[in-house]
N, C-alpha and C. Protein backbone atom coordinates (compact mmCIF):
# COMPACT_ATOMS: atom_id res chain seq x y z
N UNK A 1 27.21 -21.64 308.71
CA UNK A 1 27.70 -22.50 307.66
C UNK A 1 26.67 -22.71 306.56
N UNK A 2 25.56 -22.06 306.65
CA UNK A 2 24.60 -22.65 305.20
C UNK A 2 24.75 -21.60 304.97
N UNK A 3 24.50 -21.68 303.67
CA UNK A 3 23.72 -22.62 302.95
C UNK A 3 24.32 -24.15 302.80
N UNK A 4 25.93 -24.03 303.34
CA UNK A 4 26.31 -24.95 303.06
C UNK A 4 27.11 -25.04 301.54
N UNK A 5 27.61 -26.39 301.38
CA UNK A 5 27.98 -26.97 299.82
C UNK A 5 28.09 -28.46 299.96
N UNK A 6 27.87 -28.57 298.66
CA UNK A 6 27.38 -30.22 298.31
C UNK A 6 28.83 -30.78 297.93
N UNK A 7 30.03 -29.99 297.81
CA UNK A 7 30.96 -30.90 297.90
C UNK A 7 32.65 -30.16 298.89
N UNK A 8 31.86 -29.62 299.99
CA UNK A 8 32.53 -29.13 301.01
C UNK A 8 33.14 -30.02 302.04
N UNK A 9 33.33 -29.31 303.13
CA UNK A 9 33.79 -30.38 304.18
C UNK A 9 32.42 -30.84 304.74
N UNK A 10 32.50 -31.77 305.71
CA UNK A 10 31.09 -32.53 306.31
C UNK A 10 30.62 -31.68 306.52
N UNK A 11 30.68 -30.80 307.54
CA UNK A 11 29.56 -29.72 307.87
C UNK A 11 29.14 -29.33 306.94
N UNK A 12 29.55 -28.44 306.17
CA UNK A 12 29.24 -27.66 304.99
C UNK A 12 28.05 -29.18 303.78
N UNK A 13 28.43 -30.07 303.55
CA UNK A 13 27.60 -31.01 302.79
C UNK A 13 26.42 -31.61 303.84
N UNK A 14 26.58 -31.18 305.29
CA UNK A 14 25.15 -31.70 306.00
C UNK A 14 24.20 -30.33 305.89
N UNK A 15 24.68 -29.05 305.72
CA UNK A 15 23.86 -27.86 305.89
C UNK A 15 23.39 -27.96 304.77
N UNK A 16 23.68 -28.04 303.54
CA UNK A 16 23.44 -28.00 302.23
C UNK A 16 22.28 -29.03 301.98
N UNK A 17 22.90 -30.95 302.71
CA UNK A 17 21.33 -31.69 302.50
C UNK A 17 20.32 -30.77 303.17
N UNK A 18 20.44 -30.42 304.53
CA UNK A 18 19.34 -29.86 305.16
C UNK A 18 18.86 -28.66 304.39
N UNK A 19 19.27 -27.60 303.79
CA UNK A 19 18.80 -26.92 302.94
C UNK A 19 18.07 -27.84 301.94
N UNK A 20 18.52 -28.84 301.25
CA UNK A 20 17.72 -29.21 300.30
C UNK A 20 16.37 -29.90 300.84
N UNK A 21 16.31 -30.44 301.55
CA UNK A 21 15.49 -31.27 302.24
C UNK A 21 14.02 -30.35 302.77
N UNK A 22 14.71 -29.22 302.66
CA UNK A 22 13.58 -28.23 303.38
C UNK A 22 12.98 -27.13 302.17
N UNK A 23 13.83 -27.18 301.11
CA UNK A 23 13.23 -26.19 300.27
C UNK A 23 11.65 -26.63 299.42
N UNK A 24 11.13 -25.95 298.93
CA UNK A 24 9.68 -26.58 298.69
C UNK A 24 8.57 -26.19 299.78
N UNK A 25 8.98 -26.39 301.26
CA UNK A 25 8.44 -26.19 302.53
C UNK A 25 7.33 -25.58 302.17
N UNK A 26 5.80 -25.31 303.03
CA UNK A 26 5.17 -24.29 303.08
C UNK A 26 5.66 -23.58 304.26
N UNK A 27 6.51 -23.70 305.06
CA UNK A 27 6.78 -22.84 306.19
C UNK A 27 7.62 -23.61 307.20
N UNK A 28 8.48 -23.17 307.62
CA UNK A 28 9.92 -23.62 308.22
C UNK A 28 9.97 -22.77 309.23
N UNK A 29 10.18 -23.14 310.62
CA UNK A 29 10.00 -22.70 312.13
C UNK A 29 11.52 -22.95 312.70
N UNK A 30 12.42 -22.41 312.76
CA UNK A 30 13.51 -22.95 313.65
C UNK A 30 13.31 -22.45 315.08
N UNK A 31 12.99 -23.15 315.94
CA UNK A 31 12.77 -22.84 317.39
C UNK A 31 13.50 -23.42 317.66
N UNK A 32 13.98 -22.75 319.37
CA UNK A 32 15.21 -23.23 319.94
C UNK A 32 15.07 -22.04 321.46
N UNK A 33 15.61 -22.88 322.49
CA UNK A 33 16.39 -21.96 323.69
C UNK A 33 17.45 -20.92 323.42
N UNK A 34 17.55 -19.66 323.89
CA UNK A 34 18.31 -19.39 323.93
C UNK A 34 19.09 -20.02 325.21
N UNK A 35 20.76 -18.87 324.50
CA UNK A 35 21.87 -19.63 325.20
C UNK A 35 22.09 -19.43 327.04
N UNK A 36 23.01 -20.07 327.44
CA UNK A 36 23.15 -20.19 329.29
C UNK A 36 22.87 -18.79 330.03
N UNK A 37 23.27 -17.98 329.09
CA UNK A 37 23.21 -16.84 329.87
C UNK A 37 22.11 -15.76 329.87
N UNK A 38 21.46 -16.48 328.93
CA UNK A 38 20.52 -15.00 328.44
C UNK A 38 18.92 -15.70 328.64
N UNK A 39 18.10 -14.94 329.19
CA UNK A 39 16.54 -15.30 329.41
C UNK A 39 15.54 -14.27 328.75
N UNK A 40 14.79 -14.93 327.94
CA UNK A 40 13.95 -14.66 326.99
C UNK A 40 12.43 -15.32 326.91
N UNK A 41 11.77 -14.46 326.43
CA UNK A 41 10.26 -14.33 326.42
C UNK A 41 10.32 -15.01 325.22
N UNK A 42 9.14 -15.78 324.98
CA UNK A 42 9.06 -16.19 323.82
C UNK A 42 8.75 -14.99 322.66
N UNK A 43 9.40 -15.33 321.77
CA UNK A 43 9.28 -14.09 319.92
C UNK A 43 10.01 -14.87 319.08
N UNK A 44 9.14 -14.38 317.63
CA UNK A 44 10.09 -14.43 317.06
C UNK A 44 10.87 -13.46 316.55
N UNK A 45 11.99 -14.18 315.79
CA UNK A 45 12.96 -12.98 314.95
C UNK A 45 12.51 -12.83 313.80
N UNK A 46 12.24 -11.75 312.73
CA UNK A 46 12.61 -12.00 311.30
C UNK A 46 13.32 -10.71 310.92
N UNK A 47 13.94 -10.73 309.49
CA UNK A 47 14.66 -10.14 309.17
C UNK A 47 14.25 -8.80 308.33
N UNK A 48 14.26 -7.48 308.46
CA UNK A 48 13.56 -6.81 307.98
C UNK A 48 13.47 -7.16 306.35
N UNK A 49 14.07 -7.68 306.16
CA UNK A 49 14.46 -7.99 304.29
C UNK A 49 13.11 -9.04 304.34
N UNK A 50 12.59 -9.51 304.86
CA UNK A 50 11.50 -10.45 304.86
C UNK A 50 10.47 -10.12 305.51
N UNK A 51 10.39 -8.59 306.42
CA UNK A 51 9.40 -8.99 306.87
C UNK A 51 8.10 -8.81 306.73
N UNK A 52 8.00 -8.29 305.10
CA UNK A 52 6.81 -8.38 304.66
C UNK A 52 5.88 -9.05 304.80
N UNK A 53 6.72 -10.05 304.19
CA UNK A 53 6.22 -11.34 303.81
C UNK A 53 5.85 -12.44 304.71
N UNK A 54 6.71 -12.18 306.37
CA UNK A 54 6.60 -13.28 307.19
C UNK A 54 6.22 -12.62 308.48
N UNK A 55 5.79 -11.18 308.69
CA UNK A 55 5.02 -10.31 309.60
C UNK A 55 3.63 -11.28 309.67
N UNK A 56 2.78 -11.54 308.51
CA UNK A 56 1.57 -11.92 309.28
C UNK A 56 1.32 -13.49 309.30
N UNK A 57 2.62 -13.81 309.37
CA UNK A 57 2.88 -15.47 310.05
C UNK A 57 3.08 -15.72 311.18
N UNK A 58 3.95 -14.28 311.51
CA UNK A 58 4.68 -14.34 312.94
C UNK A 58 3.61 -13.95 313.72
N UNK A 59 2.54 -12.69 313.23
CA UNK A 59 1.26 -12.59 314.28
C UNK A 59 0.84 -13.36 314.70
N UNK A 60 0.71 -14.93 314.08
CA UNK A 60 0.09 -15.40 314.40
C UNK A 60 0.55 -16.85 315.65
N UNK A 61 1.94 -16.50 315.77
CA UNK A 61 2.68 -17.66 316.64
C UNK A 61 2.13 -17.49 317.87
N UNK A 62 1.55 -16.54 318.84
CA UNK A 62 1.22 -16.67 319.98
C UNK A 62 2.36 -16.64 321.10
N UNK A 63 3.34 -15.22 320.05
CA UNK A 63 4.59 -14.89 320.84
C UNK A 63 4.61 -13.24 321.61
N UNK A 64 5.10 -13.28 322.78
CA UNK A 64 5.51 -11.79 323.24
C UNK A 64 5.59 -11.04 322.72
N UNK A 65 6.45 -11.00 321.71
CA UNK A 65 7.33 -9.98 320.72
C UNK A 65 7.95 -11.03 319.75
N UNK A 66 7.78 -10.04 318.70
CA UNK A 66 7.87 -9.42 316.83
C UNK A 66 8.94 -8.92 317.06
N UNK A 67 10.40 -9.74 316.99
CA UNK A 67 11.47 -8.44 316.29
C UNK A 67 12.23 -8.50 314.94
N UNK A 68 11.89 -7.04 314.92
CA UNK A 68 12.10 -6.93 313.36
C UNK A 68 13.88 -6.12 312.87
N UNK A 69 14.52 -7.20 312.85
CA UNK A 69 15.73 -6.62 312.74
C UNK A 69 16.56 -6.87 311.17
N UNK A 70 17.81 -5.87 311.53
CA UNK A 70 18.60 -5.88 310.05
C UNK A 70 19.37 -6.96 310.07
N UNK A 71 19.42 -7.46 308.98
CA UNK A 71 20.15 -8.55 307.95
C UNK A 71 21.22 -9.18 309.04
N UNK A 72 22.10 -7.95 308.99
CA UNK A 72 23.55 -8.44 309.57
C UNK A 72 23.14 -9.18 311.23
N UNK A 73 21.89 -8.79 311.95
CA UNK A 73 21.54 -9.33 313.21
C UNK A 73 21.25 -10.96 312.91
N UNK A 74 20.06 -10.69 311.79
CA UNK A 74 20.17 -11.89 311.16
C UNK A 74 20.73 -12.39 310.54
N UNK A 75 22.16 -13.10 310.75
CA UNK A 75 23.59 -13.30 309.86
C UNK A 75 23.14 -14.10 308.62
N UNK A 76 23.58 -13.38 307.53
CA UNK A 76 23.56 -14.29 306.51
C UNK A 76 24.03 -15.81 306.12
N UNK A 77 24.47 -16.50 307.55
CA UNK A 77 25.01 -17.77 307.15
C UNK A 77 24.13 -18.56 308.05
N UNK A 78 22.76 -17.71 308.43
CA UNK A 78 21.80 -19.03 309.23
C UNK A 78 20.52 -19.72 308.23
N UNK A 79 20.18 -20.84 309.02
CA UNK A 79 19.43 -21.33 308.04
C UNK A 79 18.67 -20.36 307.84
N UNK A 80 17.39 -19.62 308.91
CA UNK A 80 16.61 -18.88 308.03
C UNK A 80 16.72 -18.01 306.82
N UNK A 81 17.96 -17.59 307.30
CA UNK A 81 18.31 -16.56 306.17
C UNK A 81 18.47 -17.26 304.42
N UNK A 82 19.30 -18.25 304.60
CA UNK A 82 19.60 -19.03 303.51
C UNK A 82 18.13 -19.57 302.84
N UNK A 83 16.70 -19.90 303.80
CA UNK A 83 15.57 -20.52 303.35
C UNK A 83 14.75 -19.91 302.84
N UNK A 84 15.02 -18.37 303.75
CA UNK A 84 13.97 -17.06 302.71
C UNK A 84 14.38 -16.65 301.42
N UNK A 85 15.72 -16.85 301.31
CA UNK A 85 16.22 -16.30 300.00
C UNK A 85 15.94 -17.16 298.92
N UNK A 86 15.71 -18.42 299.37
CA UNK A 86 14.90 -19.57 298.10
C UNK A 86 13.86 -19.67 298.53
N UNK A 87 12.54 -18.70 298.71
CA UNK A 87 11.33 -18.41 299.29
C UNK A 87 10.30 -18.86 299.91
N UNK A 88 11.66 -19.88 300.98
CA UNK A 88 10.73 -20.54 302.01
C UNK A 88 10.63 -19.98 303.10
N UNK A 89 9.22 -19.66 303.36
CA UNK A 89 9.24 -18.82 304.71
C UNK A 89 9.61 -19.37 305.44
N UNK A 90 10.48 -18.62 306.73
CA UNK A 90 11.29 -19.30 307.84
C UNK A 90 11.19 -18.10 308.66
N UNK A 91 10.74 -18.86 309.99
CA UNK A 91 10.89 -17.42 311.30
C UNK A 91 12.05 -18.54 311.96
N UNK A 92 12.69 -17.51 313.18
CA UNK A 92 13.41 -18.36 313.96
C UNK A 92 12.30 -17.66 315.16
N UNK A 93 12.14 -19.05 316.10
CA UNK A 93 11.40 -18.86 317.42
C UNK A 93 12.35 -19.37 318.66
N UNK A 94 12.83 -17.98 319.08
CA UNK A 94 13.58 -17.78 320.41
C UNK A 94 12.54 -17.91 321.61
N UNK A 95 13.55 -18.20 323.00
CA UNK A 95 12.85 -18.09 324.39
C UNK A 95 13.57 -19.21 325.34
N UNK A 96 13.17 -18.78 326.51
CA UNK A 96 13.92 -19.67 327.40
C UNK A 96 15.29 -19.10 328.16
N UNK A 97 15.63 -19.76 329.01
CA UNK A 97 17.45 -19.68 329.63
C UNK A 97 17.98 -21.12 329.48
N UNK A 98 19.31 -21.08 329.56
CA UNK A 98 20.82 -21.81 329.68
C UNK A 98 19.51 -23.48 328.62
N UNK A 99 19.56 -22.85 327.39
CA UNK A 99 19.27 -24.07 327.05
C UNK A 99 17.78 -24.97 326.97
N UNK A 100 17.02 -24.14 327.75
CA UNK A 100 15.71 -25.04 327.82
C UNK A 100 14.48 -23.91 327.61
N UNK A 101 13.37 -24.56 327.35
CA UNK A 101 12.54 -24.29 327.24
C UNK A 101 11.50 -24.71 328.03
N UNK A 102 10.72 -24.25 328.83
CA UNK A 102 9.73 -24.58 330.22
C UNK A 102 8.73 -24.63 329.49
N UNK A 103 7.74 -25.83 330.15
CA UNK A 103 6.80 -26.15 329.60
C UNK A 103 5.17 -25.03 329.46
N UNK A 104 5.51 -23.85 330.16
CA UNK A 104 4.18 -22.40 329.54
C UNK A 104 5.04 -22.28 328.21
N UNK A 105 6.03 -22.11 327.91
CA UNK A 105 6.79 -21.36 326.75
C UNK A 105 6.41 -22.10 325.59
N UNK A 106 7.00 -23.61 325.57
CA UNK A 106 6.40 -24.71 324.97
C UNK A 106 5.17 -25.03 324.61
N UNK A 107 4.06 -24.99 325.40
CA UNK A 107 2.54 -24.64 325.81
C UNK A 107 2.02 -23.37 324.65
N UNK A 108 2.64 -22.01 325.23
CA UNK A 108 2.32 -20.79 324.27
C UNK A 108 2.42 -21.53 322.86
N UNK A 109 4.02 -22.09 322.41
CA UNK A 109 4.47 -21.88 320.71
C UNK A 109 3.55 -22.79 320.07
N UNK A 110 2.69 -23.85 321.36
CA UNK A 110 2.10 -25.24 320.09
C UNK A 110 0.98 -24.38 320.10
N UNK A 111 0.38 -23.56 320.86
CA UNK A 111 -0.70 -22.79 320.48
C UNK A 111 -0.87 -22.22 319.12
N UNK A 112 0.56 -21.34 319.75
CA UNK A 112 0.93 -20.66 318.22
C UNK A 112 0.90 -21.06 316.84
N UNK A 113 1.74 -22.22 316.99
CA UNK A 113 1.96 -23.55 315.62
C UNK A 113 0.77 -23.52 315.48
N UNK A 114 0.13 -24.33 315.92
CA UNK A 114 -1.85 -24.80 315.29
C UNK A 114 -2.64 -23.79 314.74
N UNK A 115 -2.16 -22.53 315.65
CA UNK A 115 -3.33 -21.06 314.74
C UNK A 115 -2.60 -20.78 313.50
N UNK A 116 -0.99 -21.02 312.98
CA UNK A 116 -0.28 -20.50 312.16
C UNK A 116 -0.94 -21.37 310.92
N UNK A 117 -0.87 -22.81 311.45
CA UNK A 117 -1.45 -23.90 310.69
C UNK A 117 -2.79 -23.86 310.09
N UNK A 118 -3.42 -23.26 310.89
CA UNK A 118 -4.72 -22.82 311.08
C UNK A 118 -5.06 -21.91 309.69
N UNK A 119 -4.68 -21.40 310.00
CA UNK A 119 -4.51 -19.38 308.58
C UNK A 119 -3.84 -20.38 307.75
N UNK A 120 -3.19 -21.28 307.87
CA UNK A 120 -2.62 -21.57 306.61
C UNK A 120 -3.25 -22.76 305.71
N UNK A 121 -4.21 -23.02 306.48
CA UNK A 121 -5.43 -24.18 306.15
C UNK A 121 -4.23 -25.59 306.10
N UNK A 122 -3.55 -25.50 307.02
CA UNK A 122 -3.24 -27.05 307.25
C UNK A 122 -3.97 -27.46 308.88
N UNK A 123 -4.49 -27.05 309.42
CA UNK A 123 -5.43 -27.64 310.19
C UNK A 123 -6.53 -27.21 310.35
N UNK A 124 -7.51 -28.66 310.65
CA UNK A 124 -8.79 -27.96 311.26
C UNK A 124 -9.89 -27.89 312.13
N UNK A 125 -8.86 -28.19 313.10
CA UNK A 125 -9.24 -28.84 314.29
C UNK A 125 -9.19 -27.41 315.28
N UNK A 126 -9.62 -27.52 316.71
CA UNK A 126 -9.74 -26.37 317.55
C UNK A 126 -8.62 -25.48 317.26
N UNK A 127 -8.48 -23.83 318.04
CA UNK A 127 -7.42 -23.36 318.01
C UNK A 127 -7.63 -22.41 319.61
N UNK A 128 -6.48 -22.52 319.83
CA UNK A 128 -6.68 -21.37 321.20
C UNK A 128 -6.90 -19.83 320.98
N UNK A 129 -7.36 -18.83 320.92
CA UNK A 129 -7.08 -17.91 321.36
C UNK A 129 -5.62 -17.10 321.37
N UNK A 130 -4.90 -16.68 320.32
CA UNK A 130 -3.54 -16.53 320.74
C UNK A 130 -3.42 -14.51 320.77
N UNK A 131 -2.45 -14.21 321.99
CA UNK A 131 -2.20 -12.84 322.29
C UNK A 131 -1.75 -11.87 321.48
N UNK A 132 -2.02 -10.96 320.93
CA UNK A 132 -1.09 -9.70 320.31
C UNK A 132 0.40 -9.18 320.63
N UNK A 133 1.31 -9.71 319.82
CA UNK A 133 2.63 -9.32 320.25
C UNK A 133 3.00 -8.35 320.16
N UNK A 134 3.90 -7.63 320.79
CA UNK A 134 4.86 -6.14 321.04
C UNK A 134 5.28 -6.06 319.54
N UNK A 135 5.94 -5.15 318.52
CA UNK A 135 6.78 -5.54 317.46
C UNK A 135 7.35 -4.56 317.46
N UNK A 136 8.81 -4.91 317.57
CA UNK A 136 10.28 -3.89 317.78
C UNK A 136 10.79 -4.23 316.38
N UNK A 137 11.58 -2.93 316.38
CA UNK A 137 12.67 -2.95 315.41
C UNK A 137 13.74 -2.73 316.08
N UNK A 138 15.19 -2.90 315.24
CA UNK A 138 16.28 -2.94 315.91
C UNK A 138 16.13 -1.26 316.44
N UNK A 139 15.72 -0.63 316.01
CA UNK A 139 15.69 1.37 316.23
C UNK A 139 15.31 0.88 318.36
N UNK A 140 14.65 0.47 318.08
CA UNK A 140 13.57 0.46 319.75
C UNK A 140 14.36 -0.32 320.55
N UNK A 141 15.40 -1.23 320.37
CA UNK A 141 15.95 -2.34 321.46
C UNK A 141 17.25 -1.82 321.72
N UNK A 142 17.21 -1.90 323.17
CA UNK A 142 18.42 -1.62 323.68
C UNK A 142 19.22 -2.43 324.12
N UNK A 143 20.42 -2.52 324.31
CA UNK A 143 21.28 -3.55 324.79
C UNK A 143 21.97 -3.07 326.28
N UNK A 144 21.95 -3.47 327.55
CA UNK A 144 22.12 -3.41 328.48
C UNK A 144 23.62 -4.10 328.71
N UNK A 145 24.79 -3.81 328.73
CA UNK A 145 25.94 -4.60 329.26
C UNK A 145 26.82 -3.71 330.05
N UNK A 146 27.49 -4.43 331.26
CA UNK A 146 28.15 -3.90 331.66
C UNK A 146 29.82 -3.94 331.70
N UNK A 147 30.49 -2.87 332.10
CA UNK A 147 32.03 -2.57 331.81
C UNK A 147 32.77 -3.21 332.43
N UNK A 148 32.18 -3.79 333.57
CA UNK A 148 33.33 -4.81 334.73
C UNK A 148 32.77 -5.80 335.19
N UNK A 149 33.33 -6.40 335.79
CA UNK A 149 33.09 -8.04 336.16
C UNK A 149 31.99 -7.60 337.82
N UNK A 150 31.03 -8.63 337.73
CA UNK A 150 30.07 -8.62 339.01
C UNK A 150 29.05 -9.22 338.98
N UNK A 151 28.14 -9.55 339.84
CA UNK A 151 27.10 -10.19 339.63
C UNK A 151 25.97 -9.29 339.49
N UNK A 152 24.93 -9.66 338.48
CA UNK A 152 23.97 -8.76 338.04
C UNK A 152 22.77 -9.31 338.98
N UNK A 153 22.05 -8.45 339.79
CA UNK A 153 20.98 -8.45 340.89
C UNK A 153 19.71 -7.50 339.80
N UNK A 154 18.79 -8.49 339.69
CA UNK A 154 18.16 -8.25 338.83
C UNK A 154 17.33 -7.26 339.50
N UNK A 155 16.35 -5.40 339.57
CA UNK A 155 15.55 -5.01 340.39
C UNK A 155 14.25 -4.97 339.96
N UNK A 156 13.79 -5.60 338.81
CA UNK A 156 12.37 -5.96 338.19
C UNK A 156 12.42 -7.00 337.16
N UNK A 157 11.14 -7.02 337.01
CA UNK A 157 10.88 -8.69 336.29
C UNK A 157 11.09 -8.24 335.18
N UNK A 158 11.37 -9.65 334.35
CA UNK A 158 11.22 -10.04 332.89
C UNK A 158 9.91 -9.74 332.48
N UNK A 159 9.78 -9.25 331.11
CA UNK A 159 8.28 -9.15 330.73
C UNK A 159 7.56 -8.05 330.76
N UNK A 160 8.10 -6.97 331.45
CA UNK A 160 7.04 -6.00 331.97
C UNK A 160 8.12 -4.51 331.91
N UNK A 161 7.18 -3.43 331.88
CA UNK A 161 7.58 -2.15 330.69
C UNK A 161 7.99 -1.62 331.82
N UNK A 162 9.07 -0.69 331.53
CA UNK A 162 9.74 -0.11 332.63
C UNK A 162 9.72 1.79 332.07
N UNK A 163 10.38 2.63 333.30
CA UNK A 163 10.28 3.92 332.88
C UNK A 163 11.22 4.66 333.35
N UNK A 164 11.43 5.56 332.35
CA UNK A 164 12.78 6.41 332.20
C UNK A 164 13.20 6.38 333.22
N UNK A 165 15.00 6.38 333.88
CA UNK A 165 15.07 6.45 335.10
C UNK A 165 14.83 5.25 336.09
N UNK A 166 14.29 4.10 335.48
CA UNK A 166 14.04 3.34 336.58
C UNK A 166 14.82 2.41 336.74
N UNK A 167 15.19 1.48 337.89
CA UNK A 167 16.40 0.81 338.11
C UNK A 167 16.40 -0.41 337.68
N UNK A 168 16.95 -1.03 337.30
CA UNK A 168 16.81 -2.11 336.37
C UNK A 168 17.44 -3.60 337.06
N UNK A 169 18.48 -2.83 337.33
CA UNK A 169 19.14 -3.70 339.06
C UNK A 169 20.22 -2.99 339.07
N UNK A 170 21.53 -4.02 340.40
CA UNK A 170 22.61 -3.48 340.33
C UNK A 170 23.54 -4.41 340.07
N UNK A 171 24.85 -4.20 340.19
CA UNK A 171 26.03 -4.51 340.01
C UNK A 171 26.70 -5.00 341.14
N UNK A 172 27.10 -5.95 341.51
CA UNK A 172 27.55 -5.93 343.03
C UNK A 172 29.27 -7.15 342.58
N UNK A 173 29.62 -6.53 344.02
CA UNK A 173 30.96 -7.70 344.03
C UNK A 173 30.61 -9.04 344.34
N UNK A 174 30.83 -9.83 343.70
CA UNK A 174 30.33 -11.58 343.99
C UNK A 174 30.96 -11.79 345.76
N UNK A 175 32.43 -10.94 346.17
CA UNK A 175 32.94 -11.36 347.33
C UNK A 175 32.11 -10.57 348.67
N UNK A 176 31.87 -9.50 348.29
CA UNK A 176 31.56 -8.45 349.48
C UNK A 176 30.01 -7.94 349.43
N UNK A 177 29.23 -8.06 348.53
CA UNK A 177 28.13 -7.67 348.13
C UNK A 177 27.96 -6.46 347.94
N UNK A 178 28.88 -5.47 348.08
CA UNK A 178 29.32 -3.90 347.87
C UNK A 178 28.42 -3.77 346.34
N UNK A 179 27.60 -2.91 346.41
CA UNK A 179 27.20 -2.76 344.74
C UNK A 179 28.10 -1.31 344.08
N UNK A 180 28.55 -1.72 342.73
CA UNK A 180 29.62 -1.42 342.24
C UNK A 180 29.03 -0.28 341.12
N UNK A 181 27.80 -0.44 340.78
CA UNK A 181 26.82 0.25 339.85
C UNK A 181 25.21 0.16 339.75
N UNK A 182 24.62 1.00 339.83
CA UNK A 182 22.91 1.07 339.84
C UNK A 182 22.73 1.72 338.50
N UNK A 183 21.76 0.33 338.05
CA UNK A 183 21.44 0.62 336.37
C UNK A 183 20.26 1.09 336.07
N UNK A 184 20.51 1.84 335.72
CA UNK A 184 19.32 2.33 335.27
C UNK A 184 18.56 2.54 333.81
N UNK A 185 17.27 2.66 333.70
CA UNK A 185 16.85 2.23 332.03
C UNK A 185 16.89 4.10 331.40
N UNK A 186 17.32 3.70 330.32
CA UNK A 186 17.73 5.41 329.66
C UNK A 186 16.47 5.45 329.12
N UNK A 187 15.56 4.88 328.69
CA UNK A 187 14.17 4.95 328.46
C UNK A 187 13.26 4.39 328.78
N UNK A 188 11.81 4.35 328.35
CA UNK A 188 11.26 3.53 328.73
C UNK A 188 10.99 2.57 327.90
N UNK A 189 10.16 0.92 328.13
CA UNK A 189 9.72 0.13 327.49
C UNK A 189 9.55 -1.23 328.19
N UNK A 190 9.95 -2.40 327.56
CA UNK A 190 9.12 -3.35 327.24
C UNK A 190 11.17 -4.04 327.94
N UNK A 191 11.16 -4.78 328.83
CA UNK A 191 12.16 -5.09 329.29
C UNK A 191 12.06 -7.11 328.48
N UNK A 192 12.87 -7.26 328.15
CA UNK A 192 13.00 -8.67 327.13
C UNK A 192 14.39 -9.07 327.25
């Protein structure tokens, strides 16, 4: 719904204050959990249309992974999108399952925040140490889904690089435990 409009329906005139309220910004962070179903490493997103400009901001969050994707991933009706185009830098900072964020994840991003703050001479107080992130483009990420209903039995961790051929988990019947499909990764990499 943003950018919003200032004489729309409610939603549309609350996205629009919040756009206004934020433009000017030196730098705009939308962090958030991802949703119930999906578990994620902390990264951020930006949009290749930006990511000139907001690549060596994002180095500096003290995230997993840099992904660097096209426009349409990054829908043109989210705030970031709407905040870069009036040239306030904005990353969105993903991570987490069904909603929350655990307190290492939380832990990592204020790291992150303070070194970002840091380079940006709004603080100047200690800073941690923050890690070198992975950085994908949409070319490198794969999407894993499957064709029928079952429970997904995960056969390796989150976080860690996998290789051609290797099993990723299986597919099983929620009633019988019969596995219905063995998945396997068509390449290798960086499992997220």
């Amino acid at each position: 719904c943003f950018p919003g409009n200032h004489y729309g329906q409610m939603t549309e005139r609350y996205a629009a204050a919040i756009v206004d309220s934020l433009v000017g910004s030196d730098m705009v962070l939308d962090i958030h959990p991802r949703d119930m179903f999906v578990r994620e490493f902390p990264q951020v997103r930006i949009s290749r249309e930006f990511s000139n400009k907001l690549l060596p901001f994002a180095k500096q969050m003290n995230v997993d992974m840099i992904w660097i994707n096209e426009t349409d991933v990054v829908h043109k009706a989210t705030l970031a999108h709407t905040l870069n185009t009036l040239n306030v830098p904005t990353m969105v900072v993903e991570m987490g399952l069904g909603h929350q964020i655990n307190q290492q994840y939380g832990d990592q991003i204020v790291d992150g925040i303070f070194k970002l703050m840091s380079e940006m001479g709004m603080w100047t107080g200690p800073v941690q140490q923050t890690q070198i992130p992975v950085i994908s483009s949409d070319g490198e990420v794969e999407f894993i889904r499957s064709n029928r209903k079952g429970i997904f039995l995960p056969a390796i961790e989150h976080n860690h690089f996998i290789a051609p051929g290797q099993v990723i988990g299986r597919l099983v019947d929620p009633y019988t435990g019969d596995v219905y499909e063995e998945i396997c990764s068509k390449k290798g990499g960086l499992v997220f």
